[in-house]
Protein backbone atom coordinates (compact mmCIF):
# COMPACT_ATOMS: atom_id res chain seq x y z
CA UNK A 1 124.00 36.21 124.10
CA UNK A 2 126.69 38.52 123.27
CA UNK A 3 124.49 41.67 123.06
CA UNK A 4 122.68 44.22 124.51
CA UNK A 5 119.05 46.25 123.82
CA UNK A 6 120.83 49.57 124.97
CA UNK A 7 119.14 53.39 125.38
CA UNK A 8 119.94 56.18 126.55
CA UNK A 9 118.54 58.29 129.39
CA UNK A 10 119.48 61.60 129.96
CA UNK A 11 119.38 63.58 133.54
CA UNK A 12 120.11 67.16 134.22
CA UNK A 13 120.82 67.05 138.16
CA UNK A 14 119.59 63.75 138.51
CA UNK A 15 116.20 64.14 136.97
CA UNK A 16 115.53 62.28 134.01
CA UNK A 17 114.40 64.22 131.02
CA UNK A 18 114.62 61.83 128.26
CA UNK A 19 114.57 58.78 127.42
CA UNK A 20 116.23 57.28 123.59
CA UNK A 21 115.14 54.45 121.63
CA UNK A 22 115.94 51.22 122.37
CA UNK A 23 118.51 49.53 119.73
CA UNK A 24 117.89 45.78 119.88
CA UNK A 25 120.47 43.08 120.13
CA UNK A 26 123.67 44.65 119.34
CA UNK A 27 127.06 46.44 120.91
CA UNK A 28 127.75 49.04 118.71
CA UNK A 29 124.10 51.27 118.55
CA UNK A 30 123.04 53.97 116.51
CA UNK A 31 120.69 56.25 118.03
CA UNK A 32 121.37 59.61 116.10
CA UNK A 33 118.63 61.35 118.04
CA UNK A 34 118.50 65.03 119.04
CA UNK A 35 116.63 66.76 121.67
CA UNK A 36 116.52 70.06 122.90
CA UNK A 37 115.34 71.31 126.48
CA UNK A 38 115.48 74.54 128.50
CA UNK A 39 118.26 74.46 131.51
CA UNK A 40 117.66 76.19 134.83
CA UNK A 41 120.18 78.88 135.37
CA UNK A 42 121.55 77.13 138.66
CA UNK A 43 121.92 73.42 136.43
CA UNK A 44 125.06 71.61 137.96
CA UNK A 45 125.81 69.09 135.48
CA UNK A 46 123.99 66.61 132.69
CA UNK A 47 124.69 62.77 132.56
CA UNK A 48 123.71 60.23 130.00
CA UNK A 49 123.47 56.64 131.25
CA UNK A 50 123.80 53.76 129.10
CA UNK A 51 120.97 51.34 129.87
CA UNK A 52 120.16 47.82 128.79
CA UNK A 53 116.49 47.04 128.27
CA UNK A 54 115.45 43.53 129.97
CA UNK A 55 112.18 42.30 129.18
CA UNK A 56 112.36 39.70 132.14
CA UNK A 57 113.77 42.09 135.27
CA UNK A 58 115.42 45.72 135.89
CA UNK A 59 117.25 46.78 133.31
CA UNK A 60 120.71 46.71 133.54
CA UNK A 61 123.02 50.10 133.95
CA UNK A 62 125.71 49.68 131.93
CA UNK A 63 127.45 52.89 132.55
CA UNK A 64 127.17 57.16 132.52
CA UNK A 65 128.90 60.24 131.20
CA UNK A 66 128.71 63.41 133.04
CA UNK A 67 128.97 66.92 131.75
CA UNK A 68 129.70 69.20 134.19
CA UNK A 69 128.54 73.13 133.68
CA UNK A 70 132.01 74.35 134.00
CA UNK A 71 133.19 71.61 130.91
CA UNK A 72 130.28 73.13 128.95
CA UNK A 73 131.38 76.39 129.78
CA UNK A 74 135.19 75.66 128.75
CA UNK A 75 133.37 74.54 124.95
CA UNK A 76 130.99 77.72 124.17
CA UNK A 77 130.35 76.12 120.59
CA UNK A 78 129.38 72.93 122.49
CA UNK A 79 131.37 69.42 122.57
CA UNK A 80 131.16 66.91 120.62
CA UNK A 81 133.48 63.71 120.51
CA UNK A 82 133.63 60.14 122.16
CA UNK A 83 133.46 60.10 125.97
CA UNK A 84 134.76 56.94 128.33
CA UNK A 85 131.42 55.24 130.02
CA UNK A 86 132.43 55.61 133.53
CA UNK A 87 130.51 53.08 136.20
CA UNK A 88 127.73 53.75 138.41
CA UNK A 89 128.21 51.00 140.76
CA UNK A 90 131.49 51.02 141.81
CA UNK A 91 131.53 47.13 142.07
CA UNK A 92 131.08 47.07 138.04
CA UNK A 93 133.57 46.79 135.52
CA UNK A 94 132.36 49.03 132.39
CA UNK A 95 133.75 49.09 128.88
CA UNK A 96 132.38 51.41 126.25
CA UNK A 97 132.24 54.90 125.03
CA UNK A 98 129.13 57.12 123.65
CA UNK A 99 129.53 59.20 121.19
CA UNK A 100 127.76 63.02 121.99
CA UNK A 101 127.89 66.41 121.14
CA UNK A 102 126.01 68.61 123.52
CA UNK A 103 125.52 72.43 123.43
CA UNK A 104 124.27 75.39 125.50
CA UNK A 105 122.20 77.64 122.66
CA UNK A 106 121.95 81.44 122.76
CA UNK A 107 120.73 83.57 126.76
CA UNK A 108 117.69 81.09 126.59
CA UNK A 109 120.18 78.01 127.73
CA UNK A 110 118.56 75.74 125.82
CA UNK A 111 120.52 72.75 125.93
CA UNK A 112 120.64 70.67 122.67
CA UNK A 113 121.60 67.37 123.37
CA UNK A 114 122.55 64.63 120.19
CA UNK A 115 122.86 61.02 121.35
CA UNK A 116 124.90 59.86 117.89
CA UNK A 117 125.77 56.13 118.85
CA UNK A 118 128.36 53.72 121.32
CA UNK A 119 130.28 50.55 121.13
């Protein structure tokens, strides 16, 4: 059809801690959603996948960012910016980018995450 139902899910070390709306039938969504959650001290990196909701079977990956703890430790007052989706399965093609800006908050590492939008 020409679109996508896309959301967002995000992982710290490959465990999935949230989950954003779904934005129906289009390419370029806008989430604007913020979240903040408490990091383990030892937390390697946090990725946001791209997903497309399908009603009628699995829904579709259509790609990830990853933000390693060293890159959020080269931006103490966070990053924020358009990142390159970058493919999960290596036999995929992916176009897009996400637009995030994540930070690390105070001793606490409380990680505040804002999911803005993609095309």
């Amino acid at each position: 059809t020409g679109s996508s139902d896309p959301y967002c899910i995000v992982k710290v070390d490959d465990e999935a801690i949230i989950r954003t709306a779904t934005v129906w039938k289009t390419l370029s969504p806008f989430w604007g959603e913020e979240y903040e959650v408490h990091l383990q001290p030892t937390f390697h990196s946090v990725s946001i996948y791209v997903m497309d909701e399908d009603a009628l079977s699995r829904d579709d990956v259509i790609g990830k960012v990853c933000i390693t703890r060293d890159v959020l430790a080269e931006h103490p007052k966070g990053y924020s910016g358009w990142m390159s989706l970058s493919e999960v399965d290596p036999d995929e093609e992916v176009q897009g980018e996400i637009h995030l800006r994540v930070e690390v908050l105070g001793s606490r590492r409380l990680l505040r995450c804002t999911v803005l939008e993609a095309r």
